[in-house]
Protein backbone atom coordinates (compact mmCIF):
# COMPACT_ATOMS: atom_id res chain seq x y z
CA UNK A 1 -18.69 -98.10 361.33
CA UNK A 2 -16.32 -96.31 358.37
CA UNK A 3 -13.92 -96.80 356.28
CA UNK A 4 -11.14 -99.43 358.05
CA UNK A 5 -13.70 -100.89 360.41
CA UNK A 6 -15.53 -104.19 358.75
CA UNK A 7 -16.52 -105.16 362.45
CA UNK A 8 -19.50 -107.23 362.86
CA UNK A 9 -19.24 -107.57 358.93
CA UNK A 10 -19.47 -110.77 357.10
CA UNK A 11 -17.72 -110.86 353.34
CA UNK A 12 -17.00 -113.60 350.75
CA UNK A 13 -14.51 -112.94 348.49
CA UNK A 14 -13.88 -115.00 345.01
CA UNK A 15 -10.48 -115.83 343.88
CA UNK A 16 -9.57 -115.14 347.25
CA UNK A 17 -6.59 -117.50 347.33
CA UNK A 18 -4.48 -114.92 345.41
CA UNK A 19 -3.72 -111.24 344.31
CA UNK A 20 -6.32 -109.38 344.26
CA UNK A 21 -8.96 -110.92 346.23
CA UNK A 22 -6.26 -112.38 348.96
CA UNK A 23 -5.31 -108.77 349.42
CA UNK A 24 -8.72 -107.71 349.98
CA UNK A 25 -9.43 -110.24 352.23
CA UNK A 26 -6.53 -109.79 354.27
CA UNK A 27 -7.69 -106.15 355.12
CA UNK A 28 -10.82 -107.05 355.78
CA UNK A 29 -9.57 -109.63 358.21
CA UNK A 30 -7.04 -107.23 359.79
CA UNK A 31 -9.66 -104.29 359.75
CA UNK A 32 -12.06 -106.90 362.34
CA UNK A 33 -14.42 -108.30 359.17
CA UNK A 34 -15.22 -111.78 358.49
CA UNK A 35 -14.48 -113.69 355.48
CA UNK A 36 -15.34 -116.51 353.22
CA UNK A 37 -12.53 -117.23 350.83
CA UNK A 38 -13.96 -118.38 347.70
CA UNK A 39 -11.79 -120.17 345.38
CA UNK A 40 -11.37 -123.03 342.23
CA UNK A 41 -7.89 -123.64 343.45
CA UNK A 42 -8.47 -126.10 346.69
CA UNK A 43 -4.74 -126.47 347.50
CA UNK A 44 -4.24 -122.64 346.89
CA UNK A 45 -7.02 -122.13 349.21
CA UNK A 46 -5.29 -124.62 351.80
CA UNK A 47 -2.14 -122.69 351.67
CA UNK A 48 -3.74 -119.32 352.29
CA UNK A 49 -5.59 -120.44 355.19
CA UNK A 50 -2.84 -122.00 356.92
CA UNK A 51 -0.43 -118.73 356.05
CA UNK A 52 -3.05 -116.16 357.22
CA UNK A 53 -2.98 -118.49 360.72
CA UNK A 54 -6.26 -119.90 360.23
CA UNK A 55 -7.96 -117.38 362.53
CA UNK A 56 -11.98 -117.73 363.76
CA UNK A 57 -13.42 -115.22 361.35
CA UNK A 58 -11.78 -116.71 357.78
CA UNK A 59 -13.54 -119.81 356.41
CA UNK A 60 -12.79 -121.52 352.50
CA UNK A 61 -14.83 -122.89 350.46
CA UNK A 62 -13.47 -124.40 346.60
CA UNK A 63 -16.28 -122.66 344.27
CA UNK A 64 -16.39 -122.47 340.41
CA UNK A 65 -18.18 -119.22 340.10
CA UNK A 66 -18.96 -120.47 336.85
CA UNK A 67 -21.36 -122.85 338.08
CA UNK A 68 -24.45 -122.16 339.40
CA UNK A 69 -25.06 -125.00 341.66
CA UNK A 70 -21.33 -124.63 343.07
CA UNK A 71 -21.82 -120.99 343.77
CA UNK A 72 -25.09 -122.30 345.89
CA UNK A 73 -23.10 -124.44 347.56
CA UNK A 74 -20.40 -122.25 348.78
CA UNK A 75 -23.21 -119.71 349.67
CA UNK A 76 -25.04 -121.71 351.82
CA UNK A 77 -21.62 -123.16 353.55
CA UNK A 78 -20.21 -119.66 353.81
CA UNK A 79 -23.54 -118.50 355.89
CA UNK A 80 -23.31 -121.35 358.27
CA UNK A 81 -19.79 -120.61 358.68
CA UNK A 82 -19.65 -116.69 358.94
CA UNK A 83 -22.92 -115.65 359.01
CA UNK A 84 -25.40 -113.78 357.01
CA UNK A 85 -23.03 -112.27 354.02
CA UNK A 86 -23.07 -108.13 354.14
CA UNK A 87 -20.21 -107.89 351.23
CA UNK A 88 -18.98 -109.49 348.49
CA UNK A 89 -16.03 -108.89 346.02
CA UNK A 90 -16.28 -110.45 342.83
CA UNK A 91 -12.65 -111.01 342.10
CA UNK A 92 -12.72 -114.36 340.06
CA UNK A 93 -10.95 -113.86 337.15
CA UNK A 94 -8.38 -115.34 333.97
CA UNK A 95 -6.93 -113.46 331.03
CA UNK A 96 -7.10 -116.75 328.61
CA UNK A 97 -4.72 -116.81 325.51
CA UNK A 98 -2.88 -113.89 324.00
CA UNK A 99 -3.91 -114.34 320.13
CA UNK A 100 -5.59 -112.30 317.52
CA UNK A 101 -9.33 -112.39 317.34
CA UNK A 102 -9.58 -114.64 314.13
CA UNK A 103 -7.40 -117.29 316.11
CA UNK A 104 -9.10 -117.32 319.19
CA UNK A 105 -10.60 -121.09 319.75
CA UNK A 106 -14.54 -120.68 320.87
CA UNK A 107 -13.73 -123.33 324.14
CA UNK A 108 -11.19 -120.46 325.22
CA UNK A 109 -13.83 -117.35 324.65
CA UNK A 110 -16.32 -119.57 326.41
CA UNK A 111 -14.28 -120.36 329.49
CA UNK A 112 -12.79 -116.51 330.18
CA UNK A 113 -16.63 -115.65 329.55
CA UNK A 114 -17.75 -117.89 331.96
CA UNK A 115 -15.54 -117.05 334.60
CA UNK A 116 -14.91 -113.59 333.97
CA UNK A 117 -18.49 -112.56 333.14
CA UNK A 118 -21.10 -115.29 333.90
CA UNK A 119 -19.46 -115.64 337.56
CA UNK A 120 -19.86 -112.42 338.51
CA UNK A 121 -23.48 -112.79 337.66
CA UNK A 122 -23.85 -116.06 339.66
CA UNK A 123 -22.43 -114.82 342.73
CA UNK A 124 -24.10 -111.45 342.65
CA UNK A 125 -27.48 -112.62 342.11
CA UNK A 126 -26.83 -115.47 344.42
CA UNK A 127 -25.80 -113.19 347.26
CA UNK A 128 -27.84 -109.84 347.04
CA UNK A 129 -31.39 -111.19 347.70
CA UNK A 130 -30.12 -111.94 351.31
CA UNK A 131 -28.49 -108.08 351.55
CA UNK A 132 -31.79 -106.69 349.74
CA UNK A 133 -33.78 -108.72 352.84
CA UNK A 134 -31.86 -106.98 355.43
CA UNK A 135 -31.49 -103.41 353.99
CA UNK A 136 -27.65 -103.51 353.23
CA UNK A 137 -24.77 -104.48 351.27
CA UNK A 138 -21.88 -103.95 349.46
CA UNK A 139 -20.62 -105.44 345.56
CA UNK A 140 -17.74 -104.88 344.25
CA UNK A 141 -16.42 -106.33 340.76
CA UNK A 142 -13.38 -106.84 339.24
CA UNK A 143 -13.36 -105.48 335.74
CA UNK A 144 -10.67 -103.88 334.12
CA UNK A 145 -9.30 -100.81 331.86
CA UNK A 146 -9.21 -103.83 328.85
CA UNK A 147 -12.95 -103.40 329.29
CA UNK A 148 -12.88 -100.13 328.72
CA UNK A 149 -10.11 -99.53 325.93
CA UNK A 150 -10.29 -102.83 324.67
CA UNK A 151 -6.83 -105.15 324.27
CA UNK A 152 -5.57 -106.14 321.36
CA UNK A 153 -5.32 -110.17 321.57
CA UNK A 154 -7.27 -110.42 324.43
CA UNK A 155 -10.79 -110.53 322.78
CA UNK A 156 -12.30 -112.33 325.15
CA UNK A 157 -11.06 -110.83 328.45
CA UNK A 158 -11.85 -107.40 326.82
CA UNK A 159 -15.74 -108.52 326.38
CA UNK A 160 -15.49 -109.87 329.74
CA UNK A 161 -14.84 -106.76 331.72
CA UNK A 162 -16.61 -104.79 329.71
CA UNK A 163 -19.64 -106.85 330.37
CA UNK A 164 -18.83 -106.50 333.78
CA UNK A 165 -18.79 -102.51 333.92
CA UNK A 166 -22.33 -103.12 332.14
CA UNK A 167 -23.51 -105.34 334.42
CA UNK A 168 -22.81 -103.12 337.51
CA UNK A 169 -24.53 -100.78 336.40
CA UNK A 170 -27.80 -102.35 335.27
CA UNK A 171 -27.85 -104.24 338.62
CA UNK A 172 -27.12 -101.71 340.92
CA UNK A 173 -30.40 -99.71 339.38
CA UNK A 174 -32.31 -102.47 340.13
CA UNK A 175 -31.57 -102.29 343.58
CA UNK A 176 -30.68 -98.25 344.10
CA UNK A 177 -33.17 -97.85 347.21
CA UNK A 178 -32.57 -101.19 348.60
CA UNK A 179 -29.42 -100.46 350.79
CA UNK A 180 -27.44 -102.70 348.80
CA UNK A 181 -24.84 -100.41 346.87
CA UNK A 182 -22.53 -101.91 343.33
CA UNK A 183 -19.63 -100.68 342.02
CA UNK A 184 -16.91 -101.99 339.85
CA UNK A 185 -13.24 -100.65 339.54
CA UNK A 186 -11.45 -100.92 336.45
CA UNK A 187 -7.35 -101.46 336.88
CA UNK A 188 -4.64 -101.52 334.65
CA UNK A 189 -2.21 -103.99 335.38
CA UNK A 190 -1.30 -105.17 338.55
CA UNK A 191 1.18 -107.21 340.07
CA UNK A 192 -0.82 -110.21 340.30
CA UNK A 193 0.49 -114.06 339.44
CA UNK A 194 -2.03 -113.58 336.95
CA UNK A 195 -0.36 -110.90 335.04
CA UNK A 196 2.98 -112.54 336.04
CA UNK A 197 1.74 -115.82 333.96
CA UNK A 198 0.75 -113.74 330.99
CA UNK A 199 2.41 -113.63 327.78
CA UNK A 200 5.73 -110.94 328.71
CA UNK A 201 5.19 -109.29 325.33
CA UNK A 202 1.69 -108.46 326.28
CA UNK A 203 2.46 -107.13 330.16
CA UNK A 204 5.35 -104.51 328.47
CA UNK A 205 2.76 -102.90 325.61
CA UNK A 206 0.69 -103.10 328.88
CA UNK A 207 2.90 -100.79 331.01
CA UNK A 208 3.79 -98.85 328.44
CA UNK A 209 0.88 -97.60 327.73
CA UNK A 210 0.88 -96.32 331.63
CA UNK A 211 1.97 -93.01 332.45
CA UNK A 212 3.33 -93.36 335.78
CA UNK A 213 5.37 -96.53 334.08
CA UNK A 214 4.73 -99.26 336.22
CA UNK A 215 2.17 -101.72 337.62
CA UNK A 216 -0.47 -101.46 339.75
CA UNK A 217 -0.11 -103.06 343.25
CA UNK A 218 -3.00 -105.71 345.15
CA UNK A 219 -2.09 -103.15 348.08
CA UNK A 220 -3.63 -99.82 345.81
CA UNK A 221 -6.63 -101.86 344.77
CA UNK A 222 -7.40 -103.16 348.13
CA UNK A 223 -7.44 -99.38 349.73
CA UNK A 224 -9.84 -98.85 346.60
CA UNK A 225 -11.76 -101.83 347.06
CA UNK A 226 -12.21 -101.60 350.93
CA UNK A 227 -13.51 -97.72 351.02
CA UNK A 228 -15.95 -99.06 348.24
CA UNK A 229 -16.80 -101.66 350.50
CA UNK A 230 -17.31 -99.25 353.67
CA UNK A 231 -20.33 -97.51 355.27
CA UNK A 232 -18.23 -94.46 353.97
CA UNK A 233 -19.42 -95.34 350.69
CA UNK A 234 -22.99 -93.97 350.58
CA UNK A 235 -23.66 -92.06 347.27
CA UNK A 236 -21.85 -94.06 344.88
CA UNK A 237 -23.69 -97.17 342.85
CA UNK A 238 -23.13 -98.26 339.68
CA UNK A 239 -19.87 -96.35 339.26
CA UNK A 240 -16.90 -97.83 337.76
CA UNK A 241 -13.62 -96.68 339.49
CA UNK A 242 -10.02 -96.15 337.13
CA UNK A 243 -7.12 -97.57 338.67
CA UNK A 244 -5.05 -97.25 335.71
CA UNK A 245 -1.89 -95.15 337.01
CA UNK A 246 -2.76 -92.31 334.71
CA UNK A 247 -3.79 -94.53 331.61
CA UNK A 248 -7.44 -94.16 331.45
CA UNK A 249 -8.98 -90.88 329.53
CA UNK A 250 -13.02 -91.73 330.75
């Protein structure tokens, strides 16, 4: 089994109703994997199903990563429904306001935090005892090149991903020799409907700042995603991929 064959693989992937995770998934799918789409958005989720033609290895199940008893939940659902889980994608995500630091409202840091940050920790401790137990698996999580440079008016998201990048790495040492490999990638913008809801100001000073000019597609990061994802990926924990057209310098 390598890169472009998820046969006989079970995956759940959060915020899997769009961008991102939806492109991910759909490889998966199309590469002969299984997957739970995990996702706050119940209608969204509907919608996706019915589009991808409701086949017999994609389940749904609405989760708030941000809570711990709804991540449990969708767990336990997602097993009976696809089977013991060998991958997950911690995709999950929101940008929150565009404001300056000393305007940001607390509710607002708390809920990015929560979803961006917390939810990644939920899910991935949630889901890894079950890969430690049978001597494989595969994280991968969503952070971002904010966590990295840090974005002006996006205080929150910024923290976020950069906890994210932190958290990778601390939990993948944990479990190094377990079989169970965790990497994050870190993208500059992409054409998601979450960067296509975002203040238009802050998406230009985003692709300026991108040498090749442009955004990112869900298409690039899925390749990325999906060879992370593979039995091709053997050497690589804790590592935090750029995706950043150019933009990134470390």
């Amino acid at each position: 089994m390598k890169d472009g064959d998820f046969t006989g693989r079970a995956a759940i992937v959060t915020g899997g109703a769009k961008g991102i995770g939806l492109a991910v998934a759909k490889r998966i799918l199309e590469r002969g994997g299984k997957v739970a789409l995990w996702d706050v958005d119940a209608e969204a989720l509907a919608a996706r199903v019915s589009e991808l033609g409701n086949p017999s290895g994609l389940s749904a199940a609405t989760v708030d990563v941000s809570s711990e008893a709804s991540v449990a939940v969708g767990h336990a659902n997602s097993v009976g429904a696809i089977g013991p889980i060998d991958l997950l994608v911690n995709s999950a995500g929101i940008i929150g306001p565009t404001v300056p630091t000393t305007s940001y409202a607390l509710p607002d840091w708390k809920r990015v935090i929560d979803i961006d940050l917390t939810g990644v920790f939920l899910c991935s401790k949630t889901v890894a005892p079950g890969m430690v137990d049978r001597g494989y698996g595969r994280i991968v999580n969503i952070a971002s090149i904010a966590g990295k440079e840090g974005t002006p008016n996006a205080p929150a998201y910024s923290a976020a991903k950069a906890g994210v990048i932190a958290f990778t790495k601390a939990m993948s040492k944990e479990l190094v020799n377990t079989g169970v490999l965790i990497n994050s990638i870190a993208p500059g913008p992409i054409e998601t409907e979450m960067v296509a809801n975002a203040d238009p100001k802050h998406v230009e000073v985003m692709i300026s700042k991108c040498p090749m000019g442009r955004l990112g597609t869900v298409a690039e990061v899925a390749t990325m995603v999906c060879w992370l994802l593979s039995e091709e990926c053997t050497f690589n924990t804790g590592a935090c991929f750029d995706l950043s057209g150019g933009r990134a310098v470390y």
